[in-house]
Protein backbone atom coordinates (compact mmCIF):
# COMPACT_ATOMS: atom_id res chain seq x y z
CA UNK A 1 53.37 54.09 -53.20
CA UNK A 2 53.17 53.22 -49.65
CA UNK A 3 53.78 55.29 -46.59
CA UNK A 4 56.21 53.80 -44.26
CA UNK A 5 56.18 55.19 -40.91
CA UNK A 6 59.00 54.26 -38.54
CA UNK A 7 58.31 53.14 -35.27
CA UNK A 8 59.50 55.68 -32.34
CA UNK A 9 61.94 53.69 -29.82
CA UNK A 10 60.51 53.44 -26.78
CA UNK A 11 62.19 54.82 -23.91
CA UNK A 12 63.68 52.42 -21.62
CA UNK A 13 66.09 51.45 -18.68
CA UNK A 14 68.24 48.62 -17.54
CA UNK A 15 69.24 48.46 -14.73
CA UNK A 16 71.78 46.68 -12.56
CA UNK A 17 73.68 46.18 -8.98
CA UNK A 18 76.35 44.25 -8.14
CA UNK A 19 78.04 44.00 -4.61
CA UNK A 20 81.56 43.52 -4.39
CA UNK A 21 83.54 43.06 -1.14
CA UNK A 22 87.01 44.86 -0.29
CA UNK A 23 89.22 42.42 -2.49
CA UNK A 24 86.83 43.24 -5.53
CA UNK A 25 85.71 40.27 -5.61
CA UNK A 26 81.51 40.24 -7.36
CA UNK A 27 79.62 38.18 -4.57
CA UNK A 28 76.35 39.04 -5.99
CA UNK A 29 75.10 40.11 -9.42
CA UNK A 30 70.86 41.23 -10.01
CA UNK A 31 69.92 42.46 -13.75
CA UNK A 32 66.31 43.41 -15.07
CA UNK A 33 64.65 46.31 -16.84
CA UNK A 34 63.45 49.25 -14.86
CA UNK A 35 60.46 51.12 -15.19
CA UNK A 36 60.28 54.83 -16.72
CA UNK A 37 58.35 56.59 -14.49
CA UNK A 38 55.53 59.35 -16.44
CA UNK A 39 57.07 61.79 -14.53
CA UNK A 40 60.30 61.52 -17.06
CA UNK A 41 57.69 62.29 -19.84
CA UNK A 42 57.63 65.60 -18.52
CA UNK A 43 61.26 65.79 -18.03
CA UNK A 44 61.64 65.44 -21.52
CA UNK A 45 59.37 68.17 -22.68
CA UNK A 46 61.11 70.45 -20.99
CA UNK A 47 64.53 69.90 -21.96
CA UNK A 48 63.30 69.70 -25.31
CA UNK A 49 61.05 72.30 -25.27
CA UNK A 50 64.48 74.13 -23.98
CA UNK A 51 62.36 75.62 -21.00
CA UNK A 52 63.54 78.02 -18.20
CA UNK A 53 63.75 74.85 -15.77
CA UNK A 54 65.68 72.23 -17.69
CA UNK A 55 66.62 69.60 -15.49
CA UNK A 56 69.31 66.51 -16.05
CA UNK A 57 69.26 63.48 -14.13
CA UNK A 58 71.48 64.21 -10.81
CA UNK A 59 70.35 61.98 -8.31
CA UNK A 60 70.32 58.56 -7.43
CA UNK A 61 67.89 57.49 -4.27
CA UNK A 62 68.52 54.34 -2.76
CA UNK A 63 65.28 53.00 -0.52
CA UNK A 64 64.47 50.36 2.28
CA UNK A 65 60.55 50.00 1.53
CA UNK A 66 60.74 48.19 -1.96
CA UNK A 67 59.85 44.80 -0.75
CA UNK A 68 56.80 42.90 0.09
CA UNK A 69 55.76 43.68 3.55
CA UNK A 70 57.94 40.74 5.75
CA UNK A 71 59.47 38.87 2.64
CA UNK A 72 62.69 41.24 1.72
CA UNK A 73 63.53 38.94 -0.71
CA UNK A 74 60.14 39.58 -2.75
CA UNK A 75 60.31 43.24 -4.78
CA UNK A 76 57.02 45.39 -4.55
CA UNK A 77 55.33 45.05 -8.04
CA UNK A 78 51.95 46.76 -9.83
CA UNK A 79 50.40 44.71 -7.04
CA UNK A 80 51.71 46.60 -4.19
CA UNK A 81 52.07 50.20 -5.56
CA UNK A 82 54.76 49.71 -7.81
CA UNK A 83 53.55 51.83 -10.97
CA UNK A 84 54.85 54.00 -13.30
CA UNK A 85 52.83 57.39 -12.04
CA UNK A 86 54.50 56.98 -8.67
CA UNK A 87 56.26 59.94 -7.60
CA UNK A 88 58.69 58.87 -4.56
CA UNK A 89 60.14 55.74 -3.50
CA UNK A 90 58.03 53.81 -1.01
CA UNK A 91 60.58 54.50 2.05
CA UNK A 92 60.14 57.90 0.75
CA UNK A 93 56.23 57.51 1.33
CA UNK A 94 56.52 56.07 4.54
CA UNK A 95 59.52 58.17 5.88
CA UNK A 96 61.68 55.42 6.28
CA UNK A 97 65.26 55.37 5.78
CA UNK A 98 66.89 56.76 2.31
CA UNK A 99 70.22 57.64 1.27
CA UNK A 100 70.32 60.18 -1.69
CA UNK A 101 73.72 60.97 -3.73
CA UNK A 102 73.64 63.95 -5.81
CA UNK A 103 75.88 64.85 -8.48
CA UNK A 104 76.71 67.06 -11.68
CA UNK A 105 76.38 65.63 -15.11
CA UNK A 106 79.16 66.19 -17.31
CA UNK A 107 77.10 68.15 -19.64
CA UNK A 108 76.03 70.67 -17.22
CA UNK A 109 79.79 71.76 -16.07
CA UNK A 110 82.95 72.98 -18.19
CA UNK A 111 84.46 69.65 -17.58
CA UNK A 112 84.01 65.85 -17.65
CA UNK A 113 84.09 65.15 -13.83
CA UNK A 114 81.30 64.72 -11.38
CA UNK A 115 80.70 66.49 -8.75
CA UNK A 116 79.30 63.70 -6.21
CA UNK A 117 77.83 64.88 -2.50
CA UNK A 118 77.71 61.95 -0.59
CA UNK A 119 76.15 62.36 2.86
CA UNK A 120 78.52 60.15 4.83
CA UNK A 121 81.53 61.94 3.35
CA UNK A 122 82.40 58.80 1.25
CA UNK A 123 84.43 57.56 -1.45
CA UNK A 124 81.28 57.12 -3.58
CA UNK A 125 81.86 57.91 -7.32
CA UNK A 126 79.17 58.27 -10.33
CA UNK A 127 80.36 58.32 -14.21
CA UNK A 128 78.37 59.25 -16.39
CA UNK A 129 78.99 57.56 -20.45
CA UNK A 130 76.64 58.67 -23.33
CA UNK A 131 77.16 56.90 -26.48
CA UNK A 132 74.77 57.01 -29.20
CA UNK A 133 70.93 56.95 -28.02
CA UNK A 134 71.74 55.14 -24.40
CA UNK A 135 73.25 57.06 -21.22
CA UNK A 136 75.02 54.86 -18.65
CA UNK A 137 74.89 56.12 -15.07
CA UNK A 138 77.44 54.39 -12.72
CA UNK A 139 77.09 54.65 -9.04
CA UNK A 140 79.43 53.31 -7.06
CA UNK A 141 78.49 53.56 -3.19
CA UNK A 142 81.46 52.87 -1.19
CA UNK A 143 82.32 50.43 1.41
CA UNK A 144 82.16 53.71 4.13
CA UNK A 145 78.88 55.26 2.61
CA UNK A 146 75.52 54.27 2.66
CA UNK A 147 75.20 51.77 5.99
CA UNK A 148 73.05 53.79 8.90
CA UNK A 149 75.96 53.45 11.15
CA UNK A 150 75.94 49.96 10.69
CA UNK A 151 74.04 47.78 8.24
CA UNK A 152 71.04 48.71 5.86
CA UNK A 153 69.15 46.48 3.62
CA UNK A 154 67.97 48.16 0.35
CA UNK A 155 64.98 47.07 -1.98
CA UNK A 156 64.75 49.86 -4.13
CA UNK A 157 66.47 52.58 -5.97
CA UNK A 158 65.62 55.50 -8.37
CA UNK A 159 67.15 58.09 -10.89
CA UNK A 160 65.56 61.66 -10.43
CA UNK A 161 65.71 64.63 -12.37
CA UNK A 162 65.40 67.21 -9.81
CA UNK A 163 62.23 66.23 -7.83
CA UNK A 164 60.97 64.22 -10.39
CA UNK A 165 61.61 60.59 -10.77
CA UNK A 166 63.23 59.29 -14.10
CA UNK A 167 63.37 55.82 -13.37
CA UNK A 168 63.06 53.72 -10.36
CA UNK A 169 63.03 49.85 -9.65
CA UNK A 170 62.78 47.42 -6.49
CA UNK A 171 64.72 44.26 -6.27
CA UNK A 172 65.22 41.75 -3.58
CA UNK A 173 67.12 42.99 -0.27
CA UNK A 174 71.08 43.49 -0.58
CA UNK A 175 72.44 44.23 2.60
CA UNK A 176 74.98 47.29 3.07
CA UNK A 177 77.69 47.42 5.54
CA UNK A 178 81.56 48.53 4.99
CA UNK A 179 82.53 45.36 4.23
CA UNK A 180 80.57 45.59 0.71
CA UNK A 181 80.56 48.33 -1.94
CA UNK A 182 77.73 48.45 -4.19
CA UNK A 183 77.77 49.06 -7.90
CA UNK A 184 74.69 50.09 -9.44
CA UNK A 185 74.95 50.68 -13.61
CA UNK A 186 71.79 52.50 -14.70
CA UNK A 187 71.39 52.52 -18.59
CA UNK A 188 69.06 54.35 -20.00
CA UNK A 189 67.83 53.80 -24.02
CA UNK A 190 66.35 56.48 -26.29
């Protein structure tokens, strides 16, 4: 008789961002995996360890420091920091310019809403869809939220779990002003 053992599924992300302008119209569409960080290891333990400080994902940070130093059209990779024991985004790191949006998880309140703080006061929504072994996380950062007063340009982006990072990835620069919302769909696979 042979012993069989079955493979664990490794944990993994997908993430993608779409902007859309005030018609609804998609002008521009980026897709690619995104990198578990170790710090969502530890996450993990203690939710399943059921631990006094059990901690859900409930915040997305979105970055300006994800690119290749005067190419924003180049993502940071392994080369340039971009590895899975970092602990903050690289605006973060260099105290540049962030914009987090907290919310509730649906699992964490009586109800199925979520409670989004925005710090511009915006229409920005998140949803929140678990089906199966995959969680869906969609952030959608209004045309009024997320643009320094004017314009930003964004290269990165993570999911953290109180001060730990979940996920995080870096992508070539999309450029924020009220004229565009952004739509970021996070999924996450157990």
């Amino acid at each position: 008789m042979k012993d069989y053992m079955v493979q664990p599924r490794e944990l993994k992300g997908h993430f993608t961002l779409l902007t859309i302008d005030k018609d609804g119209n998609i002008l521009d569409t980026y897709e690619d995996p995104n990198m578990i960080m170790e710090s969502a290891r530890n996450v993990m333990a203690d939710n399943i360890g059921f631990l006094a400080d059990r901690k859900s994902i409930d915040k997305i940070v979105l970055g300006t420091k994800g690119h290749v130093d005067g190419d924003i059209l180049t993502p940071k990779g392994p080369n340039e920091g971009f590895v899975s024991t970092r602990t903050e985004l690289f605006a973060e790191e260099s105290d540049d310019f962030i914009y987090p949006i907290t919310f509730t998880s649906p699992g964490t309140t009586s109800d199925d809403c979520v409670d989004v703080v925005d710090p511009d006061d915006g229409d920005t929504t998140v949803s929140f869809l678990q089906s199966s072994h995959e969680i869906t996380y969609t952030v959608d950062l209004a045309n009024n939220s997320g643009n320094n007063g004017d314009s930003v340009i964004y290269t990165e982006a993570a999911l953290y779990a109180g001060p730990d990072i979940f996920s995080m990835k870096t992508f070539k620069a999309k450029i924020k002003d009220s004229s565009v919302l952004i739509r970021i769909i996070w999924k996450i696979s157990f």
